[in-house]
C-alpha atoms as a PDB file:
ATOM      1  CA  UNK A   1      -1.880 -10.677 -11.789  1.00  0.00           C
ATOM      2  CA  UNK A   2      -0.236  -7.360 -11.787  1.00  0.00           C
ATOM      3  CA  UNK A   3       3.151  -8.819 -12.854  1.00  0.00           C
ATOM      4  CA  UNK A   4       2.022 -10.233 -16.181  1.00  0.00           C
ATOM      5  CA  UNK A   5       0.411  -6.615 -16.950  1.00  0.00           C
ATOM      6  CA  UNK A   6       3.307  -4.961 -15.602  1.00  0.00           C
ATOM      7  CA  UNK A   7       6.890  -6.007 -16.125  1.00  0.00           C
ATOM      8  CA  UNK A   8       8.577  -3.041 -14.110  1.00  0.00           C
ATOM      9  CA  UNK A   9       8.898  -4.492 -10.359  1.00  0.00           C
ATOM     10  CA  UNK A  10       9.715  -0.740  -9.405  1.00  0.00           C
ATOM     11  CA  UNK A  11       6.478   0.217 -11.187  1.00  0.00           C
ATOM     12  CA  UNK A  12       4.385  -2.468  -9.664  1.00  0.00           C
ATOM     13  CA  UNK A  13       5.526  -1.305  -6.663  1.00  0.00           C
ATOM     14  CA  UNK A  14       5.256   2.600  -6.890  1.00  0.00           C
ATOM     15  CA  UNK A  15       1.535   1.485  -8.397  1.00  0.00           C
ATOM     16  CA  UNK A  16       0.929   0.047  -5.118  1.00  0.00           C
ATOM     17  CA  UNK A  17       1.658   2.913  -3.111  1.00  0.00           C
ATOM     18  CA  UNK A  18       0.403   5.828  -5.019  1.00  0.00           C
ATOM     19  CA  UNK A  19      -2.722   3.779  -6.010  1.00  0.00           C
ATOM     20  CA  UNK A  20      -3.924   1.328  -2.439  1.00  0.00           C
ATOM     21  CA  UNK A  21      -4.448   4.673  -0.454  1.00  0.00           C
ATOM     22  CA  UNK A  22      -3.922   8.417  -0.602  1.00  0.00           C
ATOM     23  CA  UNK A  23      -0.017   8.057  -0.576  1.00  0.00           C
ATOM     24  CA  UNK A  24       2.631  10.411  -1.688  1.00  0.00           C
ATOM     25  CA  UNK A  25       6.450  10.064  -1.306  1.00  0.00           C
ATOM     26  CA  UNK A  26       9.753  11.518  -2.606  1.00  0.00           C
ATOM     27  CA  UNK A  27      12.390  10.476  -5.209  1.00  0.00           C
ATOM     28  CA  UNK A  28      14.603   9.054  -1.918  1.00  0.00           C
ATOM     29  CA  UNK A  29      12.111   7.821   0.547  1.00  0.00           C
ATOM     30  CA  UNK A  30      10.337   5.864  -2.306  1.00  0.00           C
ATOM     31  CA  UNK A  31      14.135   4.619  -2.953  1.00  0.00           C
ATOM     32  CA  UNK A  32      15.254   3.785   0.589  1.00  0.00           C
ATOM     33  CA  UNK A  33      11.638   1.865   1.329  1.00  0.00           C
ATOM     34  CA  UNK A  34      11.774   0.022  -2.056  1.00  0.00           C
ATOM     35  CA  UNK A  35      15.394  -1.102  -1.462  1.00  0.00           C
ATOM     36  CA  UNK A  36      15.701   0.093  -5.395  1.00  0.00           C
ATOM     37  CA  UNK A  37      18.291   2.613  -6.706  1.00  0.00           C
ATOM     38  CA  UNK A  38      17.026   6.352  -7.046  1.00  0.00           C
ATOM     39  CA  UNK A  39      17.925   6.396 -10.635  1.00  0.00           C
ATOM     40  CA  UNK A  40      15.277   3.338 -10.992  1.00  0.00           C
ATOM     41  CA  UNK A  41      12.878   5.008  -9.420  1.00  0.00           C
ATOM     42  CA  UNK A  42      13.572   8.128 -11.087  1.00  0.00           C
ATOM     43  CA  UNK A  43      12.698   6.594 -14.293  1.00  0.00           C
ATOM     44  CA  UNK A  44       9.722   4.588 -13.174  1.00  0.00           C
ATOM     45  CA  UNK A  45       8.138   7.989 -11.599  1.00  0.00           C
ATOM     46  CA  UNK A  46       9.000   9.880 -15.458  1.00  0.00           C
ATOM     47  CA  UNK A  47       7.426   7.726 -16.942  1.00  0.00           C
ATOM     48  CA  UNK A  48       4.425   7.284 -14.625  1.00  0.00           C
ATOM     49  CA  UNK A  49       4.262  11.201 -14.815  1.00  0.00           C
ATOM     50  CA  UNK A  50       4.084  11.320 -18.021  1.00  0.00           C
ATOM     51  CA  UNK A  51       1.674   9.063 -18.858  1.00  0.00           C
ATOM     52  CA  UNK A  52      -0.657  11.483 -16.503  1.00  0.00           C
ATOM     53  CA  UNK A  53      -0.858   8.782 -13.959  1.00  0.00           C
ATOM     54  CA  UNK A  54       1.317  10.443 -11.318  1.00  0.00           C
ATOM     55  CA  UNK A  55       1.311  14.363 -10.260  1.00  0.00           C
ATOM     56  CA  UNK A  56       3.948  15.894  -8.653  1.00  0.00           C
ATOM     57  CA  UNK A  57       4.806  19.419  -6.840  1.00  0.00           C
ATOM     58  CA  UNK A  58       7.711  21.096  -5.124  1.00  0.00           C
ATOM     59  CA  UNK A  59       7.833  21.510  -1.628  1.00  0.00           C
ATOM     60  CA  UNK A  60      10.465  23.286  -1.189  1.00  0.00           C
ATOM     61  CA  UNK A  61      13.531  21.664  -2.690  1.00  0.00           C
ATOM     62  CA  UNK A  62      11.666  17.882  -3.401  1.00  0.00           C
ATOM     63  CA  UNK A  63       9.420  17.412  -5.781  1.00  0.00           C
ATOM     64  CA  UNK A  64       6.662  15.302  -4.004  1.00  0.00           C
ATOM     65  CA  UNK A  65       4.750  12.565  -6.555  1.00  0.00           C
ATOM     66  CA  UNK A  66       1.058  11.378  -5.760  1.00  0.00           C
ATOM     67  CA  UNK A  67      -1.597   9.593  -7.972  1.00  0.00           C
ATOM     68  CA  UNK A  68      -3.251  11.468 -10.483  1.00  0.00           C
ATOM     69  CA  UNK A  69      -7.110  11.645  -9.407  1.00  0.00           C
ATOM     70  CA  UNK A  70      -7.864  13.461 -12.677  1.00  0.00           C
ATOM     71  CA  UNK A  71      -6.377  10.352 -15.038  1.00  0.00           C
ATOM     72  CA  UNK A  72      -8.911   9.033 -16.636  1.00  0.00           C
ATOM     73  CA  UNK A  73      -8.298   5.174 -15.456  1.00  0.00           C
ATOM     74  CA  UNK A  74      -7.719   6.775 -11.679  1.00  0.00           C
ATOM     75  CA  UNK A  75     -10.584   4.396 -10.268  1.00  0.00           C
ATOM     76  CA  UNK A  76      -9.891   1.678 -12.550  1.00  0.00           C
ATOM     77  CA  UNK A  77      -6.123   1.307 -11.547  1.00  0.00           C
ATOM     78  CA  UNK A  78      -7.154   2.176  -8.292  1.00  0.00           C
ATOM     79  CA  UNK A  79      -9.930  -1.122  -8.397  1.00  0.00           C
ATOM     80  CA  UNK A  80      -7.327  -3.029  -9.962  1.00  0.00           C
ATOM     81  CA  UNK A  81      -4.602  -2.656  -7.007  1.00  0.00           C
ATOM     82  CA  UNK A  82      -7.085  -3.208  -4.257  1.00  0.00           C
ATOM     83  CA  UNK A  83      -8.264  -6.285  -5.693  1.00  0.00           C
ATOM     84  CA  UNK A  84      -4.751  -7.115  -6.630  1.00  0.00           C
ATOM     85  CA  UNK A  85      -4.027  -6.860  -2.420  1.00  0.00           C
ATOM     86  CA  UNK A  86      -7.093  -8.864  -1.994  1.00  0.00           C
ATOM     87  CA  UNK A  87      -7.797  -6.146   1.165  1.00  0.00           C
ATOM     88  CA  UNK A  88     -10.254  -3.377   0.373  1.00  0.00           C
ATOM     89  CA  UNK A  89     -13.297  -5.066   1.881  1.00  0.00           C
ATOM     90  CA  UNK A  90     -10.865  -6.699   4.440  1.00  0.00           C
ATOM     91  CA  UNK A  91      -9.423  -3.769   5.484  1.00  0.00           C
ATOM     92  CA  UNK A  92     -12.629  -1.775   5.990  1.00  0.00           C
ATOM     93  CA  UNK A  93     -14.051  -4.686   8.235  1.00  0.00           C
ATOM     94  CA  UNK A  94     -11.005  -4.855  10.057  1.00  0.00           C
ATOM     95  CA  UNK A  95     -10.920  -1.538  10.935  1.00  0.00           C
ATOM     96  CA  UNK A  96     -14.599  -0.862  11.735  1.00  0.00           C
ATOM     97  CA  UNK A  97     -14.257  -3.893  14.333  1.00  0.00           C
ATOM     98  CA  UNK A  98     -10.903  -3.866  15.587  1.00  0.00           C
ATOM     99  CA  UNK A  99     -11.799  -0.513  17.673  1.00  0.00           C
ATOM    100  CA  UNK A 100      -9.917   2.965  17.781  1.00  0.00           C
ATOM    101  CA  UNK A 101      -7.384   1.861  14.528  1.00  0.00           C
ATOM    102  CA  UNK A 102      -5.256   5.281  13.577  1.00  0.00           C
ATOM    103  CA  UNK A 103      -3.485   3.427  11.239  1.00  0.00           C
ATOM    104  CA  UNK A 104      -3.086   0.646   8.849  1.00  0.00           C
ATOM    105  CA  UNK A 105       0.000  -0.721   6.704  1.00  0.00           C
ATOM    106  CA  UNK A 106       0.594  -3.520   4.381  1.00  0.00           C
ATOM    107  CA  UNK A 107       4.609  -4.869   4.602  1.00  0.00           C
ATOM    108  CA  UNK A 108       6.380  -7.688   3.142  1.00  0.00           C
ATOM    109  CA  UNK A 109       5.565  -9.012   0.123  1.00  0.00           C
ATOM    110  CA  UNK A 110       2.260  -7.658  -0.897  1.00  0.00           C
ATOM    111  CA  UNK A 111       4.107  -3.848  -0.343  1.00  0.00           C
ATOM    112  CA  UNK A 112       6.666  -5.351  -2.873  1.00  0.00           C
ATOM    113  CA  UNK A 113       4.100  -6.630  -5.366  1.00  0.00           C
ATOM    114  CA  UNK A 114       4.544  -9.670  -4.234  1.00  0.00           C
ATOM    115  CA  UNK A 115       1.764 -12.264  -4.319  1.00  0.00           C
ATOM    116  CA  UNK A 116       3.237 -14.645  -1.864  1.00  0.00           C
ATOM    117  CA  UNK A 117      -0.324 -15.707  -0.658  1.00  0.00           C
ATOM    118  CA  UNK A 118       0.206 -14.633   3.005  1.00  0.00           C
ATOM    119  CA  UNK A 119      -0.601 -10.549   3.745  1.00  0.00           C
ATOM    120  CA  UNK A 120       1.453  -8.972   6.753  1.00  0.00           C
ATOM    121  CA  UNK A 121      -0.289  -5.900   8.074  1.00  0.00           C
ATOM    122  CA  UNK A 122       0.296  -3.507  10.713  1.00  0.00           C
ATOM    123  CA  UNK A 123      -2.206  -1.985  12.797  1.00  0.00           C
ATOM    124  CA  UNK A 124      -1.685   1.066  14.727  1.00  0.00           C
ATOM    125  CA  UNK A 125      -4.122   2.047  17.799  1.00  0.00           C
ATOM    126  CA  UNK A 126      -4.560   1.348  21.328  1.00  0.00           C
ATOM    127  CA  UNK A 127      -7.395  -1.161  22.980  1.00  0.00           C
ATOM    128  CA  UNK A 128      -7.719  -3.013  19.858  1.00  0.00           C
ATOM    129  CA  UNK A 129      -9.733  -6.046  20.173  1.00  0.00           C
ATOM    130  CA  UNK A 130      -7.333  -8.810  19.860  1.00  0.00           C
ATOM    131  CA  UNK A 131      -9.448 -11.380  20.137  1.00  0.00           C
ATOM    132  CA  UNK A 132     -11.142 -10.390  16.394  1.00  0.00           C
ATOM    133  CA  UNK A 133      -7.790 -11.664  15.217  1.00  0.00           C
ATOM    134  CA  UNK A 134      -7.818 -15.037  15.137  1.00  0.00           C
ATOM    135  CA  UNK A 135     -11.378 -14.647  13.585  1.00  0.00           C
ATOM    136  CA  UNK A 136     -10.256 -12.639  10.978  1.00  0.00           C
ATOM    137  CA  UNK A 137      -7.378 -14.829   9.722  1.00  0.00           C
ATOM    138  CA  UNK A 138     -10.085 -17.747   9.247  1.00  0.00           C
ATOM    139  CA  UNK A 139     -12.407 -15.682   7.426  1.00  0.00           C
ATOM    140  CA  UNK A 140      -9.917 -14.403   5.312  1.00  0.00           C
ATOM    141  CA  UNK A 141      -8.454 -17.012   4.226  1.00  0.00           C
ATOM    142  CA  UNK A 142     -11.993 -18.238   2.838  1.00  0.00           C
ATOM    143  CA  UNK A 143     -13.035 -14.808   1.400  1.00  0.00           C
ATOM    144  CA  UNK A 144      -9.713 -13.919  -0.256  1.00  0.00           C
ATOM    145  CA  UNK A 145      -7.151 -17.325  -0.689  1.00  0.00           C
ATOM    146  CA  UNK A 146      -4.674 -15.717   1.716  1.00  0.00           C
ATOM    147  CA  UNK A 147      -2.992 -16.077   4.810  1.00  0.00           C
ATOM    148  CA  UNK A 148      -3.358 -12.512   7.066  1.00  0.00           C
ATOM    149  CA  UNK A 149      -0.651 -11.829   9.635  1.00  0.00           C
ATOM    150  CA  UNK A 150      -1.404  -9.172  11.825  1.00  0.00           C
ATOM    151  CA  UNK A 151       0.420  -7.323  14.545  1.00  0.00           C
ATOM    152  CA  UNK A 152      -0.943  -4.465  16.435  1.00  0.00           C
ATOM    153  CA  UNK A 153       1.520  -1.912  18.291  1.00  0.00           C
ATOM    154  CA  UNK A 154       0.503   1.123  20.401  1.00  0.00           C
ATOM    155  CA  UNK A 155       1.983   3.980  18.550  1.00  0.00           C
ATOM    156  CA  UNK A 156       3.343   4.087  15.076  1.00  0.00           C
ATOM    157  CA  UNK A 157       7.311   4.107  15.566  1.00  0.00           C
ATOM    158  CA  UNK A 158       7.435   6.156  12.087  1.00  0.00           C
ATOM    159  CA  UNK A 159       9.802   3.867  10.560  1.00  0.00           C
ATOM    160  CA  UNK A 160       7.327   1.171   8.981  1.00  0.00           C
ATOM    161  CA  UNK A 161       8.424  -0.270   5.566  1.00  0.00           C
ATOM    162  CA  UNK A 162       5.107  -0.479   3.398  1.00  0.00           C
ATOM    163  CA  UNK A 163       1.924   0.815   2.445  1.00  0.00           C
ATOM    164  CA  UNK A 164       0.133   3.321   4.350  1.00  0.00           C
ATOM    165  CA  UNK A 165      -3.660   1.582   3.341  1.00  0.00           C
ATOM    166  CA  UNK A 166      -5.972   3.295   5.890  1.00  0.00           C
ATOM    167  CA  UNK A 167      -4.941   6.299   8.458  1.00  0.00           C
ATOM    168  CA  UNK A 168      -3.120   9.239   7.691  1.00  0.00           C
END
């Protein structure tokens, strides 16, 4: 869906981050977790700036980008990429029942802008209720067309490659 709107993958993809949850992110951390060159994400984030859909601010030496909640179209892009990910009533179900969830990522494809019809997500807590899962991966499939692979770790090892979609 996204892809025939937008032809950018790098845009898709910075879309996706600033737009699925309260993100923010760097020139070189959006780089590195991309796997794009800076200079293509440098452009992507110019533009995206200066069409008023991005902010950004210095702190300190970086200049630190973030969705624009003023734009105009904030909600609708925001609507858009959610429904793109197929995961905003997912997610919030997931979390409600799953039981003390700090945090929440989507990785793989989907964090790409990838719709390879299977979702990988991340959940970070302890005592989650692992027997929801299998549950969850039938019901989703029926609700939303896609496959849902989930793995749940303790503590957030602060190297996860994707998007930050619930948790802070």
């Amino acid at each position: 869906m996204l892809e025939s709107l937008v032809t950018s993958k790098t845009r898709i993809k910075l879309l996706l981050k600033f737009f699925s949850h309260a993100n923010s992110g760097y020139l070189r951390s959006l780089a590195k977790e991309f796997d794009e060159s800076t200079n293509s994400v440098r452009v992507e984030l110019n533009r995206l700036t200066e069409a008023g859909l991005l902010v950004s601010q210095e702190e300190g030496r970086t200049k630190v980008y973030k969705a624009n909640e003023q734009h105009p179209f904030f909600t609708e892009i925001k609507n858009m990429v959610s429904k793109f990910l197929g995961l905003d009533d997912l997610m919030e179900r997931i979390v409600r029942r799953m039981g003390d969830v700090e945090k929440a990522y989507i990785v793989g494809d989907y964090a790409k802008g990838i719709d390879s019809g299977t979702v990988h997500m991340i959940l970070i807590g302890k005592e989650l209720d692992k027997e929801y899962l299998d549950f969850i991966r039938e019901k989703t499939y029926e609700k939303v067309q896609r496959n849902v692979e989930v793995s749940i770790l303790d503590k957030d090892p602060g190297d996860i490659q994707g998007i930050l979609v619930y948790g802070k």
